[in-house]
C-alpha atoms as a PDB file:
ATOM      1  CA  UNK A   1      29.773  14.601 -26.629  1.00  0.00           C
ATOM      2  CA  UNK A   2      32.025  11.274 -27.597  1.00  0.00           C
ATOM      3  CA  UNK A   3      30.512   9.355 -30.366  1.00  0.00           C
ATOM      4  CA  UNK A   4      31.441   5.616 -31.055  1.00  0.00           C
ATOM      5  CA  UNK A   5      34.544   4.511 -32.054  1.00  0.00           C
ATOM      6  CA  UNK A   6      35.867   5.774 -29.065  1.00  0.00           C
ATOM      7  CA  UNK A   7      38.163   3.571 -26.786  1.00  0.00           C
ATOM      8  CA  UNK A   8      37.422   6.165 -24.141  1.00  0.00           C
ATOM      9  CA  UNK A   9      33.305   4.674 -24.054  1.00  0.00           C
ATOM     10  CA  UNK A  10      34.716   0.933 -22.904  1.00  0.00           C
ATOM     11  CA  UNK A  11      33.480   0.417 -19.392  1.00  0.00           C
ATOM     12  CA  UNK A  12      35.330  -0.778 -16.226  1.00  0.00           C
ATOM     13  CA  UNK A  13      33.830   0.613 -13.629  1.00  0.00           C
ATOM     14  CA  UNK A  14      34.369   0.937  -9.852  1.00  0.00           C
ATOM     15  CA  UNK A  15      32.116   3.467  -7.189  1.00  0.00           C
ATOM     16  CA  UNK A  16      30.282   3.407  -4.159  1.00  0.00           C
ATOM     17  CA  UNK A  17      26.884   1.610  -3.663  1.00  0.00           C
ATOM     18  CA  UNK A  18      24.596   3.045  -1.371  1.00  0.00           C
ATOM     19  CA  UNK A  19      20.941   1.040   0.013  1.00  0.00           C
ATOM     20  CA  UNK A  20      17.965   2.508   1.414  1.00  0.00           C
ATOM     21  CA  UNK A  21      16.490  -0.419   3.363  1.00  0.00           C
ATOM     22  CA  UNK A  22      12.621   0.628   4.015  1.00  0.00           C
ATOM     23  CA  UNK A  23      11.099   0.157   7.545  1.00  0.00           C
ATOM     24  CA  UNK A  24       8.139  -1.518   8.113  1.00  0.00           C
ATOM     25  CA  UNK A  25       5.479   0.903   6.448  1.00  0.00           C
ATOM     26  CA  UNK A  26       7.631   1.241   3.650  1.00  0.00           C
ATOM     27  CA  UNK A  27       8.724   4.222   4.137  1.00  0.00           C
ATOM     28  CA  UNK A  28      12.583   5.947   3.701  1.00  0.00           C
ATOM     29  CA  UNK A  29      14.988   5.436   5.883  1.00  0.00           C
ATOM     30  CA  UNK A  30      17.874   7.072   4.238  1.00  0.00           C
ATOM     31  CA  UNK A  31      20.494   5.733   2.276  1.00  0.00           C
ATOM     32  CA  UNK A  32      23.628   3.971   3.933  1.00  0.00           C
ATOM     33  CA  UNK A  33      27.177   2.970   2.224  1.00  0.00           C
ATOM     34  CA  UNK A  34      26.980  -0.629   2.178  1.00  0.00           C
ATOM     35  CA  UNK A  35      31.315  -0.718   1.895  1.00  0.00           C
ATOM     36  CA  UNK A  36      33.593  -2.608  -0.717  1.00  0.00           C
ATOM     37  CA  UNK A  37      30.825  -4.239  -3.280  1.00  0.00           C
ATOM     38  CA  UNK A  38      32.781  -6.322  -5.473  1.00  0.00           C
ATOM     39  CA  UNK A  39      30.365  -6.893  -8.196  1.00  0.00           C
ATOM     40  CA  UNK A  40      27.184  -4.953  -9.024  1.00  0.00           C
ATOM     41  CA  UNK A  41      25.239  -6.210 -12.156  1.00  0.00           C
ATOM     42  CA  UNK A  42      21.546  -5.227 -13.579  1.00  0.00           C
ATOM     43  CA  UNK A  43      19.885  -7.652 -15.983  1.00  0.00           C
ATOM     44  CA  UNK A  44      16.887  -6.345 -17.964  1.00  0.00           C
ATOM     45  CA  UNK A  45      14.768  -9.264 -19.613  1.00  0.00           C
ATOM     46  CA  UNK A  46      11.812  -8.883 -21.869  1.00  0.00           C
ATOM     47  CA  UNK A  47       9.165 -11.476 -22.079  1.00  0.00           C
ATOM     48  CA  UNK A  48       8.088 -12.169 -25.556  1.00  0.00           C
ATOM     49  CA  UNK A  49       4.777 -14.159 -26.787  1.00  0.00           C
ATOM     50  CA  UNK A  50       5.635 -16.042 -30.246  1.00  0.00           C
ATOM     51  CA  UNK A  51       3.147 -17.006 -32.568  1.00  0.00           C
ATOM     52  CA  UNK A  52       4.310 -19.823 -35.243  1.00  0.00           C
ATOM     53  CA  UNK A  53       2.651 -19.953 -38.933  1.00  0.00           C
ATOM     54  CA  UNK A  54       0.585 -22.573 -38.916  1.00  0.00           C
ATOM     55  CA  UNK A  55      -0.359 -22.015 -42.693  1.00  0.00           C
ATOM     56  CA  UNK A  56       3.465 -23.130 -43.579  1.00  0.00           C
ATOM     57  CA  UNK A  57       5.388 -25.975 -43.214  1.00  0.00           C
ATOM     58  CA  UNK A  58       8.290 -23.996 -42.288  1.00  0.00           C
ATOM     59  CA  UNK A  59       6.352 -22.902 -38.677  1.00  0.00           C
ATOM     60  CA  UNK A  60       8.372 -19.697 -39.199  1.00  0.00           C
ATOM     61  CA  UNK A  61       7.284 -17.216 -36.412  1.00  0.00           C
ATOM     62  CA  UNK A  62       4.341 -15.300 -38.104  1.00  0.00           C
ATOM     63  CA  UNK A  63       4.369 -12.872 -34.704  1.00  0.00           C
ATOM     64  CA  UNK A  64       6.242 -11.712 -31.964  1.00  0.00           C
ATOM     65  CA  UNK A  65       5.062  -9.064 -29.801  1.00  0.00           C
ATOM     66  CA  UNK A  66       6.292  -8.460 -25.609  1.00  0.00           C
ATOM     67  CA  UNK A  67       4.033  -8.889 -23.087  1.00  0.00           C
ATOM     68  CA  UNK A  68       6.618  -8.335 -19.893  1.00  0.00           C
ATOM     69  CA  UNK A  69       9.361  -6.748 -18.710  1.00  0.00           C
ATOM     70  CA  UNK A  70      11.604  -7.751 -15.942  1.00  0.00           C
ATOM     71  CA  UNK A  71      15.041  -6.656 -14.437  1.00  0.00           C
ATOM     72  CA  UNK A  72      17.175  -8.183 -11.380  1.00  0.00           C
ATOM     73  CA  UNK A  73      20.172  -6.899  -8.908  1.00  0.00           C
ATOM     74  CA  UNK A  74      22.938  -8.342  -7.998  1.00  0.00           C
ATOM     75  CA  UNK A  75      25.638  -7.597  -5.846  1.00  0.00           C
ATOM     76  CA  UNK A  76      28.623  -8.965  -3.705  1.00  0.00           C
ATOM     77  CA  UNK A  77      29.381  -7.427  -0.136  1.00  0.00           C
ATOM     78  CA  UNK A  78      32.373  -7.686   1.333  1.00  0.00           C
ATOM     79  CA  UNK A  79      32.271  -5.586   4.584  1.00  0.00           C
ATOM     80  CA  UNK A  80      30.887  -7.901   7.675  1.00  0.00           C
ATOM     81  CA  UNK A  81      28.978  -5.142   9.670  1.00  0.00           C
ATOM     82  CA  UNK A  82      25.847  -5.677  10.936  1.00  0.00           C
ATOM     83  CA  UNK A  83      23.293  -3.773   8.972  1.00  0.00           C
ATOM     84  CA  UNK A  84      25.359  -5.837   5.999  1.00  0.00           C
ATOM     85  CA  UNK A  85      24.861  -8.899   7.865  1.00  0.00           C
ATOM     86  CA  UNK A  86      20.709  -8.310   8.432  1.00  0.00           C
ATOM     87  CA  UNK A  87      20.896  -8.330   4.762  1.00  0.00           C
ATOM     88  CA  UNK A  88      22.263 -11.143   3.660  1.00  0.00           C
ATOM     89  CA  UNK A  89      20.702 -13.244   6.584  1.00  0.00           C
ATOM     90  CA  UNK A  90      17.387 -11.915   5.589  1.00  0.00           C
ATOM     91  CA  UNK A  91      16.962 -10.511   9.647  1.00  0.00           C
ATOM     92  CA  UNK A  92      16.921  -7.232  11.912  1.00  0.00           C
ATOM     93  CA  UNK A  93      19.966  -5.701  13.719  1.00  0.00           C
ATOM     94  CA  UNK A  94      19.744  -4.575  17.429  1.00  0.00           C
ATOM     95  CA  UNK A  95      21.933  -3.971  19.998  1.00  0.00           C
ATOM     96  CA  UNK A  96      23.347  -6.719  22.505  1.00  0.00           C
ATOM     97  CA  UNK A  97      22.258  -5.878  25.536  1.00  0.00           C
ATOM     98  CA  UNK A  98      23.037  -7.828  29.001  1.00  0.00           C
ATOM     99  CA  UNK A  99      21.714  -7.209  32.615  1.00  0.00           C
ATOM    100  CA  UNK A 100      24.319  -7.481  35.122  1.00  0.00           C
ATOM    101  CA  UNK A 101      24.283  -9.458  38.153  1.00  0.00           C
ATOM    102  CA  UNK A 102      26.967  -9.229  40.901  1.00  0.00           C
ATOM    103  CA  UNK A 103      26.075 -12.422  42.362  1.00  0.00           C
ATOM    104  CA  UNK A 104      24.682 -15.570  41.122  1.00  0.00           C
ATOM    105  CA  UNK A 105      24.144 -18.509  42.815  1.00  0.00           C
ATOM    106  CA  UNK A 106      23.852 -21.903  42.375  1.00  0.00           C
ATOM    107  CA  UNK A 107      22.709 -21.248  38.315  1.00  0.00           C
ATOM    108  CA  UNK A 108      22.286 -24.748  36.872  1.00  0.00           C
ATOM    109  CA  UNK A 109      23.898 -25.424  33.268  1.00  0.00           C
ATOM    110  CA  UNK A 110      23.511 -27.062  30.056  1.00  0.00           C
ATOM    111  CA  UNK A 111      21.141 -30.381  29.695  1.00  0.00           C
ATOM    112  CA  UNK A 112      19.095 -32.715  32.476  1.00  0.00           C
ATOM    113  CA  UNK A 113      21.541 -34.628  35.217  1.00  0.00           C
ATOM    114  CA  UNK A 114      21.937 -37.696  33.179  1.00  0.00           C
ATOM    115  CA  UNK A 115      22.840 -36.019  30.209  1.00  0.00           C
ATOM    116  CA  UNK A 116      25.879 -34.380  31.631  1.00  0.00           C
ATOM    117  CA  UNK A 117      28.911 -35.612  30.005  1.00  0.00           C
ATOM    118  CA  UNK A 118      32.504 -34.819  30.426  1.00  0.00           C
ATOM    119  CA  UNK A 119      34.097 -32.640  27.695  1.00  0.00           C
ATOM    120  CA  UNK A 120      31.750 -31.304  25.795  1.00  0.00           C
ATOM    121  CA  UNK A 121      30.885 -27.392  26.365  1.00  0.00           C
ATOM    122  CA  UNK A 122      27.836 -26.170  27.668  1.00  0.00           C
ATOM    123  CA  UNK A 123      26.340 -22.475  27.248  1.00  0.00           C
ATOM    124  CA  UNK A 124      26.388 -20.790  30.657  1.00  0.00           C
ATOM    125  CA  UNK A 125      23.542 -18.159  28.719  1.00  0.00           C
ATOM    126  CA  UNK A 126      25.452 -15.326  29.374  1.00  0.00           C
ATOM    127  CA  UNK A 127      28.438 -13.576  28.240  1.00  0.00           C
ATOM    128  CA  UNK A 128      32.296 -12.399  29.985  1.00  0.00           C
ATOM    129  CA  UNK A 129      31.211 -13.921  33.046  1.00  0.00           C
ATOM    130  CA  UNK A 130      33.069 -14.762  36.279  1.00  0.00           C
ATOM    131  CA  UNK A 131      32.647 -18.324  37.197  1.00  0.00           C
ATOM    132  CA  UNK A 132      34.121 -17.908  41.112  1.00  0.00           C
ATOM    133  CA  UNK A 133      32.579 -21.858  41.892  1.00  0.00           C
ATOM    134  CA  UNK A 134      31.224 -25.043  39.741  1.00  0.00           C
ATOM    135  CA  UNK A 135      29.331 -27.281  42.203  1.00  0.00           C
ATOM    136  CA  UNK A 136      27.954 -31.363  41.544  1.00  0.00           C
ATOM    137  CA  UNK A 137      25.963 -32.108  43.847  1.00  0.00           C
ATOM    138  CA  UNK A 138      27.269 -31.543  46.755  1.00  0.00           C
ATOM    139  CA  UNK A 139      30.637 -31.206  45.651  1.00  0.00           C
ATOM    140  CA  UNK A 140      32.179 -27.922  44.962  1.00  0.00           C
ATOM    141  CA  UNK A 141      34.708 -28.720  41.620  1.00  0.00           C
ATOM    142  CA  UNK A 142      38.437 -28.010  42.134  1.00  0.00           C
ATOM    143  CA  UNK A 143      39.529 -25.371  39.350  1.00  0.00           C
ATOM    144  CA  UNK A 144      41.017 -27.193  37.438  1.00  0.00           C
ATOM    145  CA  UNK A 145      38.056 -30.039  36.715  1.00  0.00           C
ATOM    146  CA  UNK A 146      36.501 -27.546  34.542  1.00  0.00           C
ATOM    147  CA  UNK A 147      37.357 -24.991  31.855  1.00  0.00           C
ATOM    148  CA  UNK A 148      35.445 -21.741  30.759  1.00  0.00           C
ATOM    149  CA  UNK A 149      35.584 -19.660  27.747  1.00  0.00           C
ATOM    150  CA  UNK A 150      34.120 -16.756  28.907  1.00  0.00           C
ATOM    151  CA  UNK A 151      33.787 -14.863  25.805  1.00  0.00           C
ATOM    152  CA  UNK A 152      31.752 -17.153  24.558  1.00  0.00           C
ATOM    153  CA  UNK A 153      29.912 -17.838  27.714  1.00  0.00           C
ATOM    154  CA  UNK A 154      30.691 -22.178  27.826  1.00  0.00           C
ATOM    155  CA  UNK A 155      32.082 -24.195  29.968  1.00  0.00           C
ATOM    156  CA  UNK A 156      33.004 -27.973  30.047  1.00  0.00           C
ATOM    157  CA  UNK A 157      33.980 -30.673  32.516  1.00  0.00           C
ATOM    158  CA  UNK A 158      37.747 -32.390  32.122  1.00  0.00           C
ATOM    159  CA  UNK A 159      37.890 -35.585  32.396  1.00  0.00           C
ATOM    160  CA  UNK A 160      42.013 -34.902  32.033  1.00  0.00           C
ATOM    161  CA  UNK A 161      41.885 -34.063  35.809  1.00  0.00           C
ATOM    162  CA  UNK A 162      41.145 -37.218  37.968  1.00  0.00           C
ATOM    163  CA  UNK A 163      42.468 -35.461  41.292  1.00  0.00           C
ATOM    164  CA  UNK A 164      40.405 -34.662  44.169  1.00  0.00           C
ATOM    165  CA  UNK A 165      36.738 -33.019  44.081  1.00  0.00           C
ATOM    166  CA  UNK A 166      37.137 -34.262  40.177  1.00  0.00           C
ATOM    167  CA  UNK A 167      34.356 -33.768  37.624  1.00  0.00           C
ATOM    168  CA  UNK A 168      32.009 -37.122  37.147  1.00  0.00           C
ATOM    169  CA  UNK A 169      29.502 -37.509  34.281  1.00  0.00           C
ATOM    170  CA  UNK A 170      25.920 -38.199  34.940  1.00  0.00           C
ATOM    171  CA  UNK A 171      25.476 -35.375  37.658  1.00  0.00           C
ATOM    172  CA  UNK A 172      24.175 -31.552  37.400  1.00  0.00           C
ATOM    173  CA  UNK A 173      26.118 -29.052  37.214  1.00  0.00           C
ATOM    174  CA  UNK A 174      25.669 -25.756  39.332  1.00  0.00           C
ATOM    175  CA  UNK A 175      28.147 -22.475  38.744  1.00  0.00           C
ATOM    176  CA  UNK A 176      28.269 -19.371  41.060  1.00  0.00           C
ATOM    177  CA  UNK A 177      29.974 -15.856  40.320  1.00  0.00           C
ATOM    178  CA  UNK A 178      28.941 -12.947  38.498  1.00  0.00           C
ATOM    179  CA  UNK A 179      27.835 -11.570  35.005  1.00  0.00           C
ATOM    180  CA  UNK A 180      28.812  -8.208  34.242  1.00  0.00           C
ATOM    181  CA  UNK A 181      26.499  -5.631  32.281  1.00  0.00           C
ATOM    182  CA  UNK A 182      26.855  -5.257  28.626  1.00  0.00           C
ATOM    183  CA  UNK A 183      25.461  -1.470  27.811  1.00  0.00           C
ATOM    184  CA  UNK A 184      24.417   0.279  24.903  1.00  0.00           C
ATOM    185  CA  UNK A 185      27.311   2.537  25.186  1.00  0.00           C
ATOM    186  CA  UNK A 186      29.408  -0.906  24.434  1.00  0.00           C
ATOM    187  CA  UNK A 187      29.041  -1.350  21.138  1.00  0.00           C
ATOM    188  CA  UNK A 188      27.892  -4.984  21.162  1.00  0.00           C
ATOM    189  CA  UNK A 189      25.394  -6.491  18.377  1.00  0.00           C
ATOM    190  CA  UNK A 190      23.543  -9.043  17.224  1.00  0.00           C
ATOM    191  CA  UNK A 191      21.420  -9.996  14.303  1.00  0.00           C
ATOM    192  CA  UNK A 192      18.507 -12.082  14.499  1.00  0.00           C
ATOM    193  CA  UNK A 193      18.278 -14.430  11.006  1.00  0.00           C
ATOM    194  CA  UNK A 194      15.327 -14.780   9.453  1.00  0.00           C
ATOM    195  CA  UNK A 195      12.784 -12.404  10.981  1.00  0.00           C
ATOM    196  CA  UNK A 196      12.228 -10.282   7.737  1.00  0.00           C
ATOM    197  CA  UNK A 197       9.931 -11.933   5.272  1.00  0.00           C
ATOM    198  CA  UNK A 198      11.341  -9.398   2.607  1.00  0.00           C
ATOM    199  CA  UNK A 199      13.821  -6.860   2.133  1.00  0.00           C
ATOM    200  CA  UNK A 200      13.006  -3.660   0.190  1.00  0.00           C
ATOM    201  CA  UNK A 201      14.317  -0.810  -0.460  1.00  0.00           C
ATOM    202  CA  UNK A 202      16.023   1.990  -2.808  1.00  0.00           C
ATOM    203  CA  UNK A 203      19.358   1.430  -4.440  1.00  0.00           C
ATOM    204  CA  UNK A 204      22.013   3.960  -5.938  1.00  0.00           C
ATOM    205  CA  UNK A 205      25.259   3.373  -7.485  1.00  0.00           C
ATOM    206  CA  UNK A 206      27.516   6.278  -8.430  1.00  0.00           C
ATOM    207  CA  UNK A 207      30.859   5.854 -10.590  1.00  0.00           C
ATOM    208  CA  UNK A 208      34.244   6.365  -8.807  1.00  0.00           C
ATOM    209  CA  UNK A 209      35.787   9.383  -9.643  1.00  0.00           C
ATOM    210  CA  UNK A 210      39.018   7.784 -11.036  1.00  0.00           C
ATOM    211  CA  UNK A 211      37.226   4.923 -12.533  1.00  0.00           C
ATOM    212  CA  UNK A 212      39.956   2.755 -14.918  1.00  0.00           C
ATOM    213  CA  UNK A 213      37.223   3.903 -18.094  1.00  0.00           C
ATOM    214  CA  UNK A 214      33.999   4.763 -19.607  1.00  0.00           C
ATOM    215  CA  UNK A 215      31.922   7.216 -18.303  1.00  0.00           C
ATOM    216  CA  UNK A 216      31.049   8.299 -14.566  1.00  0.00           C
ATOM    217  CA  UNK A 217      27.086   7.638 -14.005  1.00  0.00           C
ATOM    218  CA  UNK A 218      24.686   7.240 -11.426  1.00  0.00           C
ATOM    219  CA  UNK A 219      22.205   4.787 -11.497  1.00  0.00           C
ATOM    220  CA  UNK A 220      19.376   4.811  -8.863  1.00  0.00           C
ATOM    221  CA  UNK A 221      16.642   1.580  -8.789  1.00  0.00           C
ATOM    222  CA  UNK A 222      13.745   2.996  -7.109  1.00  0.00           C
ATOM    223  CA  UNK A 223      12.269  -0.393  -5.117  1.00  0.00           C
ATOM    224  CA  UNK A 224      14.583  -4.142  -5.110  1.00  0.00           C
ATOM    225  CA  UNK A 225      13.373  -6.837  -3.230  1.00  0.00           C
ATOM    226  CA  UNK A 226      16.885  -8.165  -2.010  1.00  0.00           C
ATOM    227  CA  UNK A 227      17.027 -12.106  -0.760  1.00  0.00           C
ATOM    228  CA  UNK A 228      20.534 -13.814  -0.081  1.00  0.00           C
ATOM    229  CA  UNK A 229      22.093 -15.693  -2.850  1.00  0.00           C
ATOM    230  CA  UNK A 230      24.475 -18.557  -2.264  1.00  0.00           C
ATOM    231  CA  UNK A 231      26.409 -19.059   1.658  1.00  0.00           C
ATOM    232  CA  UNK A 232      27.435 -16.804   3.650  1.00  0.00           C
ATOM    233  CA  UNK A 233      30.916 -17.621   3.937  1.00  0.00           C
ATOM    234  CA  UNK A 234      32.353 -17.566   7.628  1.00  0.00           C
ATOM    235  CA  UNK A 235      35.012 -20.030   6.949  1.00  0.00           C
ATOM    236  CA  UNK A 236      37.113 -19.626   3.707  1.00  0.00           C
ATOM    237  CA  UNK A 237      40.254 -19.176   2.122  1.00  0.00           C
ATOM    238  CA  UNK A 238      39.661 -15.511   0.629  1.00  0.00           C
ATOM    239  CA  UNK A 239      37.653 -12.634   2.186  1.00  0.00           C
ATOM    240  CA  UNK A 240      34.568 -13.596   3.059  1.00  0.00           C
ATOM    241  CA  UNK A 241      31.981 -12.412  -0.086  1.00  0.00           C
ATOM    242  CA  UNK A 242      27.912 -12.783   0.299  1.00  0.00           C
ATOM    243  CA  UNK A 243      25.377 -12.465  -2.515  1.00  0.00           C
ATOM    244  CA  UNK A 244      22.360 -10.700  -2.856  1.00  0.00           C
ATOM    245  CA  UNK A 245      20.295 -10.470  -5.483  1.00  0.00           C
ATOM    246  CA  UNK A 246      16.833  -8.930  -5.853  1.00  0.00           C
ATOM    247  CA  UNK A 247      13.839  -8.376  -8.374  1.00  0.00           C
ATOM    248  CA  UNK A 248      13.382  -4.432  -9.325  1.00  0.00           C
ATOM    249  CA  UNK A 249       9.864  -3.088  -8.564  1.00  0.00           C
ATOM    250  CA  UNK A 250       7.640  -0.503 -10.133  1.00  0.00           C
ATOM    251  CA  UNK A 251       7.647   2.546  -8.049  1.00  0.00           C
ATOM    252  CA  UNK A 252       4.294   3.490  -9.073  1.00  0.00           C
ATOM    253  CA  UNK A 253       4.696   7.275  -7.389  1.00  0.00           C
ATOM    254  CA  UNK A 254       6.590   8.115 -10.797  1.00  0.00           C
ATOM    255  CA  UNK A 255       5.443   9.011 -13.786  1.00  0.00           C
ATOM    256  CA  UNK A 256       4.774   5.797 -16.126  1.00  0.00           C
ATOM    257  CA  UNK A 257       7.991   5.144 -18.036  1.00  0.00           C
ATOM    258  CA  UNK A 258      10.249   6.451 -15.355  1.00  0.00           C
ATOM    259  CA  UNK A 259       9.298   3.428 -12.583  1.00  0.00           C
ATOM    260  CA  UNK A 260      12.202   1.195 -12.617  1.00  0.00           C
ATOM    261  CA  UNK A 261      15.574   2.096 -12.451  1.00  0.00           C
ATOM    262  CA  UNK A 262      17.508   5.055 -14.059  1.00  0.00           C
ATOM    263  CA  UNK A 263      21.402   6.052 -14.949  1.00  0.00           C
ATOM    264  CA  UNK A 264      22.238   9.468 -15.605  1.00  0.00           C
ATOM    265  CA  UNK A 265      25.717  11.088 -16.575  1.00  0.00           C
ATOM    266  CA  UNK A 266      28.105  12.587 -14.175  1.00  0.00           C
END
């Protein structure tokens, strides 16, 4: 047992944080590593109802007595996977999927006829494809009136080229070729933002090993509601850092007292 003064009880922690998002029904779905956390904080607050002396000039508080309890997450993530990424863009994770098709034909692109303007990109809806043919009308595009990024499935018309069978604005654009299947076996993913009205589950936090000081604990919060806190930085000078932060909820399965959150030593 190490009683105070000790130097050895100052605290500057570092561990692993692990998150237990619940489906649906609320029910367990087992606890995952959610990577580098930079920052993990718990704030307790208690609610207190004041009564001032009204028989005294002073208004001195003649009672004070608690009538709440409260406590709050927070957390930064640093790792940009996608079960990270459903959480701090309050949404579901799922596989990308894509059908292939070895020929298409004639698929028309981006906005109505008059609309079509040269260089600016248009989403072909589809992803790696080959684009063997652009057509205008009747004209079938030279290769190099147009430009596609295939990764990210756009094209756009040059207006840089001005030879023969050149791209014009004001005219629909057609594209022919062929879109190649993206399996589950791939690896691909996507997160859909805001399809989750609310994000609960169970949290645990458990002290490195070779922590700089203090003691090695465990501390488990039985039900957060997490929401995103702050932008989600895609763009930045540092490693990109997203907040969440969450309200701590009675698990009312436990005994009365033991509801909230815990820490134990390790």
């Amino acid at each position: 047992m190490i009683n105070t003064p000790d130097s050895n009880n100052l605290y500057l922690g570092a561990g692993s944080v692990f998150f237990d998002r619940f489906d649906v029904d609320g029910e367990s779905r087992g606890f995952r590593h959610l990577g580098n956390v930079d920052t993990l904080e718990i704030s307790t607050s208690v609610e207190l109802k004041e009564k001032k002396n009204a028989m005294d000039g002073t208004k001195a508080t003649y009672a004070e007595v608690p009538v709440g309890s409260s406590a709050e997450v927070s957390m930064a993530i640093t790792e940009f996977v996608k079960e990270n990424l459903a959480l701090a863009m309050m949404g579901q994770d799922s596989e990308l999927l894509q059908t292939a098709n070895a020929s298409v034909t004639d698929q028309p692109v981006g906005p109505a006829a008059a609309k079509v303007e040269l260089d600016k990109w248009y989403d072909l809806e589809c992803f790696n494809p080959t684009v063997s043919s652009v057509e205008q009308d009747t004209t079938t595009l030279d290769a190099q009136a147009y430009e596609v990024d295939a990764e990210a499935g756009m094209i756009r018309l040059l207006s840089s080229y001005t030879g023969a069978d050149k791209a014009v604005a004001g005219v629909a654009i057609v594209w022919s070729g062929s879109i190649p299947e993206i399996a589950a076996g791939d690896n691909r993913w996507k997160v859909q933002a805001m399809t989750a009205g609310v994000i609960k589950g169970r949290l645990r936090y458990i002290s490195a090993q070779n922590q700089s000081s203090g003691p090695r604990v465990m501390v488990d919060v039985w039900i957060v509601g997490l929401n995103p806190e702050g932008a989600l930085g895609l763009i930045t000078e540092d490693f990109g850092t997203f907040t969440l932060k969450g309200k701590v909820y009675a698990d009312t399965s436990k005994p009365v007292g033991e509801q909230y959150y815990r820490m134990i030593d390790l």
